[in-house]
PDB file of N, CA and C in Angstrom:
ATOM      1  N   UNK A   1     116.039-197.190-145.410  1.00  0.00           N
ATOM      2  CA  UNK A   1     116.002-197.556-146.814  1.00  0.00           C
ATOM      3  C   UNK A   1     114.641-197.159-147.383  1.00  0.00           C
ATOM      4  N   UNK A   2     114.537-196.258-148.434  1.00  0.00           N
ATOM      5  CA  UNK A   2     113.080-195.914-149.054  1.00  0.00           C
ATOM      6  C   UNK A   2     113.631-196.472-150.246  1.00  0.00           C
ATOM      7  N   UNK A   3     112.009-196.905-150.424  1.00  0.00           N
ATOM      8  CA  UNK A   3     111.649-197.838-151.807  1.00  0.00           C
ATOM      9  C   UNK A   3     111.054-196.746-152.997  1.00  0.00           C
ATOM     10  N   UNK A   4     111.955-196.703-154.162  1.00  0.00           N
ATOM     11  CA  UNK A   4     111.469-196.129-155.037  1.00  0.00           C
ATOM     12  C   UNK A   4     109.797-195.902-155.657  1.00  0.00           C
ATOM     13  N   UNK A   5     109.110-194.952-156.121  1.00  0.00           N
ATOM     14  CA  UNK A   5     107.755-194.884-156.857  1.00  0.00           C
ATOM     15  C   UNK A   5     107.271-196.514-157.512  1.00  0.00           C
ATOM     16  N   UNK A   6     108.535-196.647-158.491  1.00  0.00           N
ATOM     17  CA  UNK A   6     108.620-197.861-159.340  1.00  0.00           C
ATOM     18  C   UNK A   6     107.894-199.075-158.307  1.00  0.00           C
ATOM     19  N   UNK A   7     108.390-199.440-157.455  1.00  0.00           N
ATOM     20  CA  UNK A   7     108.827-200.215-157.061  1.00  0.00           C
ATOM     21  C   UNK A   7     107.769-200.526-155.961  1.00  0.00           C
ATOM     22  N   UNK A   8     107.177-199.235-155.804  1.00  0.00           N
ATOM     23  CA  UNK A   8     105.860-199.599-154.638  1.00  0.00           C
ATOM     24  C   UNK A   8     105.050-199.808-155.827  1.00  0.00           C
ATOM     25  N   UNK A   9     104.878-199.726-157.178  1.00  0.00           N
ATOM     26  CA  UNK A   9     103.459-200.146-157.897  1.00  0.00           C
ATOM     27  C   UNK A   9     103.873-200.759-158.350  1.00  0.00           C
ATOM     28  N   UNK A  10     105.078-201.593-158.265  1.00  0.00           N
ATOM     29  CA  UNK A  10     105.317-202.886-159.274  1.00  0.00           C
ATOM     30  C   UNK A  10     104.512-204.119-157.839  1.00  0.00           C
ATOM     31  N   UNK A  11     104.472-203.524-156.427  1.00  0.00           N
ATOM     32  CA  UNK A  11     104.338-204.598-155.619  1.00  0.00           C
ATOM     33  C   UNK A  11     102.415-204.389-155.326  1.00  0.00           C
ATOM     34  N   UNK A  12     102.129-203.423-155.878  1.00  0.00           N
ATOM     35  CA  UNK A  12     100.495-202.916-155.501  1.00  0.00           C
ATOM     36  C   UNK A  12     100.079-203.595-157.254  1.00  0.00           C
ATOM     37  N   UNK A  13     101.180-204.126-158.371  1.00  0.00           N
ATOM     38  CA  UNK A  13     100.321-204.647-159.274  1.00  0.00           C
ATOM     39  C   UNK A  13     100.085-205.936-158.485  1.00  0.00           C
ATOM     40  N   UNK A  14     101.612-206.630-158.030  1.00  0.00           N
ATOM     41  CA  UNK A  14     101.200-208.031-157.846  1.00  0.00           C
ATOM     42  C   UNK A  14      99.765-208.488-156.888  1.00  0.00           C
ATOM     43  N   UNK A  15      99.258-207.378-156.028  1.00  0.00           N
ATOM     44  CA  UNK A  15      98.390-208.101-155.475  1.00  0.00           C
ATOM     45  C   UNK A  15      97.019-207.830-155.744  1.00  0.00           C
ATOM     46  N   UNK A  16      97.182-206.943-157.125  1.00  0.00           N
ATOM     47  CA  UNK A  16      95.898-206.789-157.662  1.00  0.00           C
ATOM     48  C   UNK A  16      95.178-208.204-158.762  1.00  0.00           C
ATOM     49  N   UNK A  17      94.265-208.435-158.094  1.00  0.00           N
ATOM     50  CA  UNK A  17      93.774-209.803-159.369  1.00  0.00           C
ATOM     51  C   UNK A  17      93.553-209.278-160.697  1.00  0.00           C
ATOM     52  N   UNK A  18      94.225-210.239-161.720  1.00  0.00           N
ATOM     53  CA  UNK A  18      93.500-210.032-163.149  1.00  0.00           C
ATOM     54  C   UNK A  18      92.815-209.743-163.680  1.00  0.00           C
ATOM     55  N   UNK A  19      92.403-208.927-164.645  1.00  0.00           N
ATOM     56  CA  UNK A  19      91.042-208.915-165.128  1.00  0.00           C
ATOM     57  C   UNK A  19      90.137-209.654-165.153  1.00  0.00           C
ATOM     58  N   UNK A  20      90.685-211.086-165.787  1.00  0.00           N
ATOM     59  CA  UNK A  20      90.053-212.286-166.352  1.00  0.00           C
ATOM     60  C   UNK A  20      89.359-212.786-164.861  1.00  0.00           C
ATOM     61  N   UNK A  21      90.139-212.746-163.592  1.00  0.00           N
ATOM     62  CA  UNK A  21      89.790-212.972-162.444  1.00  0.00           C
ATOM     63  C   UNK A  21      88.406-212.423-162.024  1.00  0.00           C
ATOM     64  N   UNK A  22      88.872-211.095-162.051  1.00  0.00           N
ATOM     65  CA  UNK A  22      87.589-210.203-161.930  1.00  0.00           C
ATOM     66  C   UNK A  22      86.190-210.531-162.267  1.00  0.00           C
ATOM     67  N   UNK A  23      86.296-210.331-163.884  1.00  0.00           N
ATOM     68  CA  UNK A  23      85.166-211.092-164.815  1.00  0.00           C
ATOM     69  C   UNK A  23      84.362-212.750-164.357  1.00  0.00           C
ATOM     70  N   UNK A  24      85.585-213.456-163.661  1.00  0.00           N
ATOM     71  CA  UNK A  24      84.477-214.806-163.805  1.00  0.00           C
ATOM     72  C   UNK A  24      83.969-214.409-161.953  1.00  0.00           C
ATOM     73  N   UNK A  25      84.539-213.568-161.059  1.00  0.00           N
ATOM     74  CA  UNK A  25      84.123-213.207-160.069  1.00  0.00           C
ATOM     75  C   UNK A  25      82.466-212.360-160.109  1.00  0.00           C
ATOM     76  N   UNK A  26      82.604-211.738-160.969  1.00  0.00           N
ATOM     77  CA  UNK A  26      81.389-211.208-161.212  1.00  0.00           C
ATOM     78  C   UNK A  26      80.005-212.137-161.965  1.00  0.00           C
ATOM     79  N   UNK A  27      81.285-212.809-162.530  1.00  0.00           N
ATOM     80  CA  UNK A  27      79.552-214.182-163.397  1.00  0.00           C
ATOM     81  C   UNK A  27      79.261-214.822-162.044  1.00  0.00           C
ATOM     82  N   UNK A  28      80.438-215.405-161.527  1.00  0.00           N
ATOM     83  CA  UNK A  28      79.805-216.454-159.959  1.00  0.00           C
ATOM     84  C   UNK A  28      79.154-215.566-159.319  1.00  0.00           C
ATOM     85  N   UNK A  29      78.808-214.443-158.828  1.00  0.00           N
ATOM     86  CA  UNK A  29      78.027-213.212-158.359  1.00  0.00           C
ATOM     87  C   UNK A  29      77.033-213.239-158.682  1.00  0.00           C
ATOM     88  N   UNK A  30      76.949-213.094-160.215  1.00  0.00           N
ATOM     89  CA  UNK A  30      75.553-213.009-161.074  1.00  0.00           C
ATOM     90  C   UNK A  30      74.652-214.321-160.958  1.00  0.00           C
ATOM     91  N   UNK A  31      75.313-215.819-160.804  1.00  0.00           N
ATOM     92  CA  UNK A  31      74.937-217.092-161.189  1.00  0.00           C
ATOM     93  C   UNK A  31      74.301-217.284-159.508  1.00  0.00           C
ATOM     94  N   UNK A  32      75.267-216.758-158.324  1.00  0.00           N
ATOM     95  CA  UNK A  32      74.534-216.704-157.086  1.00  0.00           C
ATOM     96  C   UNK A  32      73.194-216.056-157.059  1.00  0.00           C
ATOM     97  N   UNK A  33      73.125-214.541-157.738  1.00  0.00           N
ATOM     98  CA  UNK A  33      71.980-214.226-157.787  1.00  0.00           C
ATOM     99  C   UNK A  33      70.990-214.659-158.308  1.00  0.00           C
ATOM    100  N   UNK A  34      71.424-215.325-159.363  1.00  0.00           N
ATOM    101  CA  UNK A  34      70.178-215.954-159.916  1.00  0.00           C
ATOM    102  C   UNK A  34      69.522-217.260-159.308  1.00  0.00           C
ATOM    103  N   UNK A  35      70.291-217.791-159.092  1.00  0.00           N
ATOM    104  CA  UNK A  35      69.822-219.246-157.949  1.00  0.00           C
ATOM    105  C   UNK A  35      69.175-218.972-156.769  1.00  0.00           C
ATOM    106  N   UNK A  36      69.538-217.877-156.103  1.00  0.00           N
ATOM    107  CA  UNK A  36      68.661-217.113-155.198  1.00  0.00           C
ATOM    108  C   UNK A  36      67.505-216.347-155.246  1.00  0.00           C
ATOM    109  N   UNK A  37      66.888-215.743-156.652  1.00  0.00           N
ATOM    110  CA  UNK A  37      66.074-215.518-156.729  1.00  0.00           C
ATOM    111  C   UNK A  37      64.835-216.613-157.934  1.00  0.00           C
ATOM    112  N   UNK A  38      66.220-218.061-157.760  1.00  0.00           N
ATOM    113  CA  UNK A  38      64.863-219.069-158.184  1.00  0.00           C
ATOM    114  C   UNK A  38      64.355-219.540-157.364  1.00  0.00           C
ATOM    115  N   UNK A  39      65.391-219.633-156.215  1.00  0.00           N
ATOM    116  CA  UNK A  39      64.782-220.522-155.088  1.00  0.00           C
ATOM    117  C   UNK A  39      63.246-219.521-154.501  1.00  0.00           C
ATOM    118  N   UNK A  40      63.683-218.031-154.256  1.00  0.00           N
ATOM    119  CA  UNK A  40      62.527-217.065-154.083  1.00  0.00           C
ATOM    120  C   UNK A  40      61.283-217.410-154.619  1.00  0.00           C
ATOM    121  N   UNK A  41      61.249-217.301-156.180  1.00  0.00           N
ATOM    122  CA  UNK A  41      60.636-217.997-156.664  1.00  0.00           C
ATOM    123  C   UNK A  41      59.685-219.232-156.777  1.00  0.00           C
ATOM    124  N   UNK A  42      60.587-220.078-156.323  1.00  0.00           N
ATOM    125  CA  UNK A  42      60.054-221.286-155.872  1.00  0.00           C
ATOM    126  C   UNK A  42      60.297-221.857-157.476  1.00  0.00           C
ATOM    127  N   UNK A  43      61.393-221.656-157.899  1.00  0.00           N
ATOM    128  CA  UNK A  43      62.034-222.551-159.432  1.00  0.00           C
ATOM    129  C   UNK A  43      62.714-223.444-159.254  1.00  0.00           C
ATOM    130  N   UNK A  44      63.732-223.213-157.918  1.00  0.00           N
ATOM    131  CA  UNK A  44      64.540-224.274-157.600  1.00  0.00           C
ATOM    132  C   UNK A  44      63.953-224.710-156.418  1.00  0.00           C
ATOM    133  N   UNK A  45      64.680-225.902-155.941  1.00  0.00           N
ATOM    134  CA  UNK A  45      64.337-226.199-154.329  1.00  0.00           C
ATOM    135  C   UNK A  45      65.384-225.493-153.192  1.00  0.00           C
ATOM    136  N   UNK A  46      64.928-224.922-151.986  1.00  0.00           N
ATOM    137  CA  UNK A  46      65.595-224.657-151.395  1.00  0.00           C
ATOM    138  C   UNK A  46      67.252-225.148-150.939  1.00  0.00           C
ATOM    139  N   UNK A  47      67.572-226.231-151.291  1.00  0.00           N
ATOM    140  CA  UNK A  47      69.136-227.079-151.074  1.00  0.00           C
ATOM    141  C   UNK A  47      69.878-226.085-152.057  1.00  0.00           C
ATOM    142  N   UNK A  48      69.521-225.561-153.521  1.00  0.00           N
ATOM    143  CA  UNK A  48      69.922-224.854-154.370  1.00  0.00           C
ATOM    144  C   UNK A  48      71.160-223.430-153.644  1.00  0.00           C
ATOM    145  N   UNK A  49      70.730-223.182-152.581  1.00  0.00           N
ATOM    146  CA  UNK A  49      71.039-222.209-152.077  1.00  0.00           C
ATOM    147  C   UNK A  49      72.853-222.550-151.294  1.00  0.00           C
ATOM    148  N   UNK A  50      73.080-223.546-151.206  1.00  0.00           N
ATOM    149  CA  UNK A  50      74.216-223.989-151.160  1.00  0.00           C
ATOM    150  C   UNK A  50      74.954-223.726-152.165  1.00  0.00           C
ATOM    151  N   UNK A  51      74.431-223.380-153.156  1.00  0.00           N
ATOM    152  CA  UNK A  51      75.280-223.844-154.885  1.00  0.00           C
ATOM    153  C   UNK A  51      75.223-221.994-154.525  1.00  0.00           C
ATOM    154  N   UNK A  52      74.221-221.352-153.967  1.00  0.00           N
ATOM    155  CA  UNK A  52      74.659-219.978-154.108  1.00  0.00           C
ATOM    156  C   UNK A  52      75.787-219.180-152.997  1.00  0.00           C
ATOM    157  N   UNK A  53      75.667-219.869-151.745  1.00  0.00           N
ATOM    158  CA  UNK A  53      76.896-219.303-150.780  1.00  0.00           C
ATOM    159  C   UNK A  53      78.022-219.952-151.663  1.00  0.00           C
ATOM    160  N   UNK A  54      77.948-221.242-151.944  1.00  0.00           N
ATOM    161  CA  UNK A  54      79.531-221.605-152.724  1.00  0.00           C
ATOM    162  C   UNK A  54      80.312-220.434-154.164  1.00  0.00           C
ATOM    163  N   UNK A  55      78.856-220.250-154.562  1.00  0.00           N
ATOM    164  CA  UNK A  55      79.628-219.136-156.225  1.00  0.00           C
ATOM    165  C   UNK A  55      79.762-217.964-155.257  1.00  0.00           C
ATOM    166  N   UNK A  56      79.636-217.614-153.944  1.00  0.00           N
ATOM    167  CA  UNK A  56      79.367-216.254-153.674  1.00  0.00           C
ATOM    168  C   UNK A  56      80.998-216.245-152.352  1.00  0.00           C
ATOM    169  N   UNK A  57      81.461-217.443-152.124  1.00  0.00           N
ATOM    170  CA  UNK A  57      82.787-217.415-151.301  1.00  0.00           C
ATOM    171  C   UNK A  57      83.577-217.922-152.509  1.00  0.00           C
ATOM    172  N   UNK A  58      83.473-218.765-153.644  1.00  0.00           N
ATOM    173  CA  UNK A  58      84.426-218.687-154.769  1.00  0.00           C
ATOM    174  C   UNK A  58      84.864-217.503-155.464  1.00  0.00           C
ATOM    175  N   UNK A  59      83.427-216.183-155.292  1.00  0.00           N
ATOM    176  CA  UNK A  59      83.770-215.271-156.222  1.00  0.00           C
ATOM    177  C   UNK A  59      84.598-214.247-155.123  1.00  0.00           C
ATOM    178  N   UNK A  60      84.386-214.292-153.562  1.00  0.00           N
ATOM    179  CA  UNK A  60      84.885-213.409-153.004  1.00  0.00           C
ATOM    180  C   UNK A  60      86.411-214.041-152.628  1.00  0.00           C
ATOM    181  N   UNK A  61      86.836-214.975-152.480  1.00  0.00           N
ATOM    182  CA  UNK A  61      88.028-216.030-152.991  1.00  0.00           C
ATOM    183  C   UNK A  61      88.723-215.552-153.880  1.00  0.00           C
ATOM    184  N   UNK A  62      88.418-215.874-154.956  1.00  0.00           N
ATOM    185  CA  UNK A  62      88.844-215.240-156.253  1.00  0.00           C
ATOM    186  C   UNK A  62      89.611-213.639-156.428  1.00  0.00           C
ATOM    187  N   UNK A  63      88.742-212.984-155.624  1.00  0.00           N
ATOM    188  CA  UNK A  63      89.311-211.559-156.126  1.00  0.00           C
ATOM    189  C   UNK A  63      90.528-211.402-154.905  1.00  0.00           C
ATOM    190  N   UNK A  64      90.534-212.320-153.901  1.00  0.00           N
ATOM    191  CA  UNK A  64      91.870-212.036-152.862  1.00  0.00           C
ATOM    192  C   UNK A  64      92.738-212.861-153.375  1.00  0.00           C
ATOM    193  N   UNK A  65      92.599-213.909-154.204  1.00  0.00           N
ATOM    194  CA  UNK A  65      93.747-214.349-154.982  1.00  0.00           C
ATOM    195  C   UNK A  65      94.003-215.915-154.145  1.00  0.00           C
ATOM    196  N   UNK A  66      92.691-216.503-153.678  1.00  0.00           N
ATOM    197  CA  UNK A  66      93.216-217.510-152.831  1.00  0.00           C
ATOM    198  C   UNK A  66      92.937-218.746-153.514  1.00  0.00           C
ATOM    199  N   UNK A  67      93.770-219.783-153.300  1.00  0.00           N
ATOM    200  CA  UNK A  67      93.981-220.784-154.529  1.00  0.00           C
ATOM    201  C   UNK A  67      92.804-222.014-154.074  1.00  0.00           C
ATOM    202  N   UNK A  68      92.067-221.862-152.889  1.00  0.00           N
ATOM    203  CA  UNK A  68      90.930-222.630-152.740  1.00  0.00           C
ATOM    204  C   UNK A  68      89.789-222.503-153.298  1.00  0.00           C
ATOM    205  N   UNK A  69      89.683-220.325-153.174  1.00  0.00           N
ATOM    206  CA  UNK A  69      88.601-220.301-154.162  1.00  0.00           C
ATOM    207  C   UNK A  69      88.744-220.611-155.929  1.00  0.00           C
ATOM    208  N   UNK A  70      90.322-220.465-156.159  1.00  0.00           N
ATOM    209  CA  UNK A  70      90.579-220.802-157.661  1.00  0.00           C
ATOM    210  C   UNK A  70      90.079-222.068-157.549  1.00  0.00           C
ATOM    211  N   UNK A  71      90.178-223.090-156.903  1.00  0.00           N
ATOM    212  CA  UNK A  71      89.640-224.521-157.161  1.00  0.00           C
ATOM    213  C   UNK A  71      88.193-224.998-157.329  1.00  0.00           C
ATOM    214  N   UNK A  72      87.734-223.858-156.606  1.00  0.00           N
ATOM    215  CA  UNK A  72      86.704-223.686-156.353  1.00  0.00           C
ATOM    216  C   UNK A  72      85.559-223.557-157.942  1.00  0.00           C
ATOM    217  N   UNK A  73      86.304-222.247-157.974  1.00  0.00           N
ATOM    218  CA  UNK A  73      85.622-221.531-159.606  1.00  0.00           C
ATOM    219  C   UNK A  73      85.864-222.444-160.157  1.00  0.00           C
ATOM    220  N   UNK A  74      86.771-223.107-160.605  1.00  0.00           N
ATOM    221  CA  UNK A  74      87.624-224.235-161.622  1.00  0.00           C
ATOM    222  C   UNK A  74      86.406-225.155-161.736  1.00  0.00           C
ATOM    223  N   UNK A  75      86.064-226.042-160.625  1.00  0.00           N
ATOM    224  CA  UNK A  75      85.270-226.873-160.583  1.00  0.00           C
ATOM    225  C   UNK A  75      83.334-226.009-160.876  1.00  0.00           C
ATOM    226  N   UNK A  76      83.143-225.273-160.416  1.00  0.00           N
ATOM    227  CA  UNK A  76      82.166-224.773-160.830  1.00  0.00           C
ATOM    228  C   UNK A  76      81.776-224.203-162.210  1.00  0.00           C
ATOM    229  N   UNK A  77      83.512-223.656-163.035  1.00  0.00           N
ATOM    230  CA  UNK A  77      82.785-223.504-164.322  1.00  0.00           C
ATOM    231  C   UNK A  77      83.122-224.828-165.024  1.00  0.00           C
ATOM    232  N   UNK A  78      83.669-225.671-164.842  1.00  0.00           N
ATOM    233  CA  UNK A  78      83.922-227.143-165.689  1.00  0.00           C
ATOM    234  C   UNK A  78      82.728-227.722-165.381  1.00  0.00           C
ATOM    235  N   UNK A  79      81.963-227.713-164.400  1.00  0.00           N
ATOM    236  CA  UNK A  79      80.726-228.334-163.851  1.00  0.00           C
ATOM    237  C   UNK A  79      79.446-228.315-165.187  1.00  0.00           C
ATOM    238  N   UNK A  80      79.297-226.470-165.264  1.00  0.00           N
ATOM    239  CA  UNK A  80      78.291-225.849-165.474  1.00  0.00           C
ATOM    240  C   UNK A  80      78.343-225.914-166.733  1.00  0.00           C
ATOM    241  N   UNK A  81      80.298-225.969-167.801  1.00  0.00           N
ATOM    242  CA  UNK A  81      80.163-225.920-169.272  1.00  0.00           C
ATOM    243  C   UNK A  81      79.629-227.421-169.525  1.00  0.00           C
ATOM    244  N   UNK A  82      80.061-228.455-168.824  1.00  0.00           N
ATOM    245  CA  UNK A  82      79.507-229.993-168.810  1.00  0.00           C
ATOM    246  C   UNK A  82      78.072-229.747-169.482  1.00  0.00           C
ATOM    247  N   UNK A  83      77.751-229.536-168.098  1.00  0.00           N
ATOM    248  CA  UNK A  83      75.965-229.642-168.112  1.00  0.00           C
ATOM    249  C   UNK A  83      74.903-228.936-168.966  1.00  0.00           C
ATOM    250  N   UNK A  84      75.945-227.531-169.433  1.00  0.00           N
ATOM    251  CA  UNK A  84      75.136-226.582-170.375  1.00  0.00           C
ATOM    252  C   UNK A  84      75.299-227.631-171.600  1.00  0.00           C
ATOM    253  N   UNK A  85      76.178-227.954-172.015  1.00  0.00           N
ATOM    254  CA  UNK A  85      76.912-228.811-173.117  1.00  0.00           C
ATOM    255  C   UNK A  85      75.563-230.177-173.766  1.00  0.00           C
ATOM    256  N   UNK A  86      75.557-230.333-172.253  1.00  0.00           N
ATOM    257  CA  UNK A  86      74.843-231.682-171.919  1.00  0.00           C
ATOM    258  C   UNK A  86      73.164-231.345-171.962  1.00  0.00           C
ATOM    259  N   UNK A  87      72.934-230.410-171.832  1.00  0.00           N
ATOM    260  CA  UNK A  87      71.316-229.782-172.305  1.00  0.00           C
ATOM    261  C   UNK A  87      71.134-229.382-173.618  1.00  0.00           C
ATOM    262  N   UNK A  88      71.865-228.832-174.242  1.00  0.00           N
ATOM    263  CA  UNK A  88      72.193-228.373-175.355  1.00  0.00           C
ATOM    264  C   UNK A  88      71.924-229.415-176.500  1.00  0.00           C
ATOM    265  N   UNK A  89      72.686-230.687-176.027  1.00  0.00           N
ATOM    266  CA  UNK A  89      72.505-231.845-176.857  1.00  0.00           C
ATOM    267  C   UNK A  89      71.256-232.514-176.761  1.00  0.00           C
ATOM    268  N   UNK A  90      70.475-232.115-176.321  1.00  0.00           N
ATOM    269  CA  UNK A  90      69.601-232.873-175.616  1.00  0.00           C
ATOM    270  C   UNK A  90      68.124-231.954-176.182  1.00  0.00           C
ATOM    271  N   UNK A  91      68.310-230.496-175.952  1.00  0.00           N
ATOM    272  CA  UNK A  91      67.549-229.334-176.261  1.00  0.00           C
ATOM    273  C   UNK A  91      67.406-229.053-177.484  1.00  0.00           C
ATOM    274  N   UNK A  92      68.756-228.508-178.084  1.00  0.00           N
ATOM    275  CA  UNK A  92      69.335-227.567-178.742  1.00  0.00           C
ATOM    276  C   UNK A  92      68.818-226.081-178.653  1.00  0.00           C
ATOM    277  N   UNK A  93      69.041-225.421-177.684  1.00  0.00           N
ATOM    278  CA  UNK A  93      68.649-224.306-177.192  1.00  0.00           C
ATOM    279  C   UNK A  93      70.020-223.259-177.422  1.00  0.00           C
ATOM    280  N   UNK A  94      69.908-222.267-178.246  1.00  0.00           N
ATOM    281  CA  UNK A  94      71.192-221.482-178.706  1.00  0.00           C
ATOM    282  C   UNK A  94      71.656-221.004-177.231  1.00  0.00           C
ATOM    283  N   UNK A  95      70.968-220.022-176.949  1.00  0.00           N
ATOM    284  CA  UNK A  95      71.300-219.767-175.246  1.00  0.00           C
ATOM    285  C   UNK A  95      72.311-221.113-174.585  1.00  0.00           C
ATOM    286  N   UNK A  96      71.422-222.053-174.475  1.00  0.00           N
ATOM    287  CA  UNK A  96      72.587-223.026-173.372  1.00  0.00           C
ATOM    288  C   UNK A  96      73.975-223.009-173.911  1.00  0.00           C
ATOM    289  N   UNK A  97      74.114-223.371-174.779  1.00  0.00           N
ATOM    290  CA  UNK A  97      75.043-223.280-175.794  1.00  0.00           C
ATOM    291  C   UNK A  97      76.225-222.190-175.535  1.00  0.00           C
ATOM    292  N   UNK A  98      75.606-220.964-175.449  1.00  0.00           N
ATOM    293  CA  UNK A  98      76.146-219.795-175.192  1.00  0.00           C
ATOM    294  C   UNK A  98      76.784-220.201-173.918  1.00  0.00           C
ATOM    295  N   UNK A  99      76.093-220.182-173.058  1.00  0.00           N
ATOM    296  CA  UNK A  99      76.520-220.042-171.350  1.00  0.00           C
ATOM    297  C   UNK A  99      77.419-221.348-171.300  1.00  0.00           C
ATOM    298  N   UNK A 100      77.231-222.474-172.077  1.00  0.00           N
ATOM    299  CA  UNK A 100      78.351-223.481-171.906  1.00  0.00           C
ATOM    300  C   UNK A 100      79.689-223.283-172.654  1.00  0.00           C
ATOM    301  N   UNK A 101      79.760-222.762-173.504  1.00  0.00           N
ATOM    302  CA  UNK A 101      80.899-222.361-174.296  1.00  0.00           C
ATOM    303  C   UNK A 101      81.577-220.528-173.326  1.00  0.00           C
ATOM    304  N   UNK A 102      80.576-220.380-173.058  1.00  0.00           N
ATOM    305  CA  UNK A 102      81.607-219.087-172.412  1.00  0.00           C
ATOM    306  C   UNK A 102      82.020-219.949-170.947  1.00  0.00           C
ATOM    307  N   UNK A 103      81.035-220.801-169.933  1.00  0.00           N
ATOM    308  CA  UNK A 103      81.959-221.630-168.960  1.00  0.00           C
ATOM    309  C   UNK A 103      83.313-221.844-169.304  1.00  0.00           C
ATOM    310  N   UNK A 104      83.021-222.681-170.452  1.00  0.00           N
ATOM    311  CA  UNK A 104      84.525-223.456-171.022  1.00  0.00           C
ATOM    312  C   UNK A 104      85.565-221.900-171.526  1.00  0.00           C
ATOM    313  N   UNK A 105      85.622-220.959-171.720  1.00  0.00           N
ATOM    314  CA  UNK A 105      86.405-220.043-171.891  1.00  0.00           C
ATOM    315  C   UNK A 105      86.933-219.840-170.222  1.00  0.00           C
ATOM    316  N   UNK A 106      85.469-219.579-169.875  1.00  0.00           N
ATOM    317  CA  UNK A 106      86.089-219.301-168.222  1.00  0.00           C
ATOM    318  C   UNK A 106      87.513-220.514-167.367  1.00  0.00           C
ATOM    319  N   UNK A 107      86.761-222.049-168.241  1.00  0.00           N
ATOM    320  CA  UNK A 107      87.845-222.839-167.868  1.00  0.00           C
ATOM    321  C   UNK A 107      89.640-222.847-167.993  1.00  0.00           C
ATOM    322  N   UNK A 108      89.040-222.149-169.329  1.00  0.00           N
ATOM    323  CA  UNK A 108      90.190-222.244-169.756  1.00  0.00           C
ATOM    324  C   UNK A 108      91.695-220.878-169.285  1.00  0.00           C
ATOM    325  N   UNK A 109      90.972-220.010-168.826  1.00  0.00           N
ATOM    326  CA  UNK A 109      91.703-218.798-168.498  1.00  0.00           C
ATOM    327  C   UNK A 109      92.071-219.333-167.243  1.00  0.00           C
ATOM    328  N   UNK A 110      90.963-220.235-166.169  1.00  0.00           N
ATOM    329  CA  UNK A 110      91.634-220.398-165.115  1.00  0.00           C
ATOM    330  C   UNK A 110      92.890-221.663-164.991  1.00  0.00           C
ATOM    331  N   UNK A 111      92.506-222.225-166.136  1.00  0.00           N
ATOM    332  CA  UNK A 111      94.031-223.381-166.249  1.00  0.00           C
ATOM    333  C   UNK A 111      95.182-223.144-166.465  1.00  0.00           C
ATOM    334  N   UNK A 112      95.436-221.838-167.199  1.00  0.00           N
ATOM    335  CA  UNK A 112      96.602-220.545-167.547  1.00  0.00           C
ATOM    336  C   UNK A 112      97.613-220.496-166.300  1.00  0.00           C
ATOM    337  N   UNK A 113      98.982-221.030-166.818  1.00  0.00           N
ATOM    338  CA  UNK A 113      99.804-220.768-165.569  1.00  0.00           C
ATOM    339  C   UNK A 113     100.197-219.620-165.229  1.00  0.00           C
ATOM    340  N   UNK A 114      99.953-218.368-165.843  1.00  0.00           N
ATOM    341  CA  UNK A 114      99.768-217.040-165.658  1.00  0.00           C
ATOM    342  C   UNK A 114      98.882-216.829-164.391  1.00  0.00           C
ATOM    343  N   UNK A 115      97.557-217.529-164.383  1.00  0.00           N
ATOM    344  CA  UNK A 115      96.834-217.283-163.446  1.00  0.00           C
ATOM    345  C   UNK A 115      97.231-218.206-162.100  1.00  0.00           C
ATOM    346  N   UNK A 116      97.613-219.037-162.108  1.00  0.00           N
ATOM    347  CA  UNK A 116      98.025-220.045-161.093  1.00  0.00           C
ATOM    348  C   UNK A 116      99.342-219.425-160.075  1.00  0.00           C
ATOM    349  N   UNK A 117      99.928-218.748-160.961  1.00  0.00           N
ATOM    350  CA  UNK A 117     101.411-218.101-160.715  1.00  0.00           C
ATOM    351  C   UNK A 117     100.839-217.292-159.566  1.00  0.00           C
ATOM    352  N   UNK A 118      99.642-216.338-159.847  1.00  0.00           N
ATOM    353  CA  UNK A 118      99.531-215.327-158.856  1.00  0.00           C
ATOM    354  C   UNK A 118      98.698-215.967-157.446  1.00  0.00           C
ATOM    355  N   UNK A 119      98.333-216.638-157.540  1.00  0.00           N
ATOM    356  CA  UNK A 119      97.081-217.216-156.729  1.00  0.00           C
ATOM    357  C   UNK A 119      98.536-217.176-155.089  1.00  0.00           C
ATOM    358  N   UNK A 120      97.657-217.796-153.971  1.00  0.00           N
ATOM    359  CA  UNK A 120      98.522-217.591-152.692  1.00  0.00           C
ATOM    360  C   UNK A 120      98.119-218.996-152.399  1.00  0.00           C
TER     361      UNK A 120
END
């Protein structure tokens, strides 16, 4: 039995992740790097570096489609729009603002039963 053209890239879409996937894979990437080169720094305290293996197996999670790292991201950008939210009020710094309102976008794409559908 051979499987039509169609039919092998209808099964090579399903196991490709989303865009939207992609994108918050690459912020948890970026947000690892940066925690890693505060701790370098000496901005953060070394424990910080936990918060960076976690965005850095959520983001590599994420792009295989596995629903631990979705829980994962989930809780890390609901965490981070909180707290940006929560400086913001406190600051009023346009920046925080920014990075907490794009979290909460990030939240919100991953609550999408579109995205849940594909996860394993």
């Amino acid at each position: 039995m051979t499987l039509s053209p169609g039919n092998e890239k209808s099964k090579i879409a399903e196991r490709l992740p989303l865009p939207g996937l992609a994108a918050i894979s690459l912020y948890l990437l970026a947000l690892a790097g940066v925690v890693i080169l505060g701790v370098a720094g000496r901005h953060y305290p070394p424990l910080f570096l936990l918060f960076a293996a976690a965005f850095i197996a959520a983001s590599a999670g994420l792009l295989l489609l596995l629903r631990w790292a979705w829980a994962m991201a989930l809780g890390a950008v609901f965490l981070l729009a909180i707290y940006d939210l929560w400086i913001f009020s406190r600051l009023h710094e346009l920046p925080v603002l920014v990075q907490g309102l794009l979290n909460l976008v990030f939240f919100l794409y991953l609550v999408r039963i579109e995205v849940r559908s594909k996860l394993r």
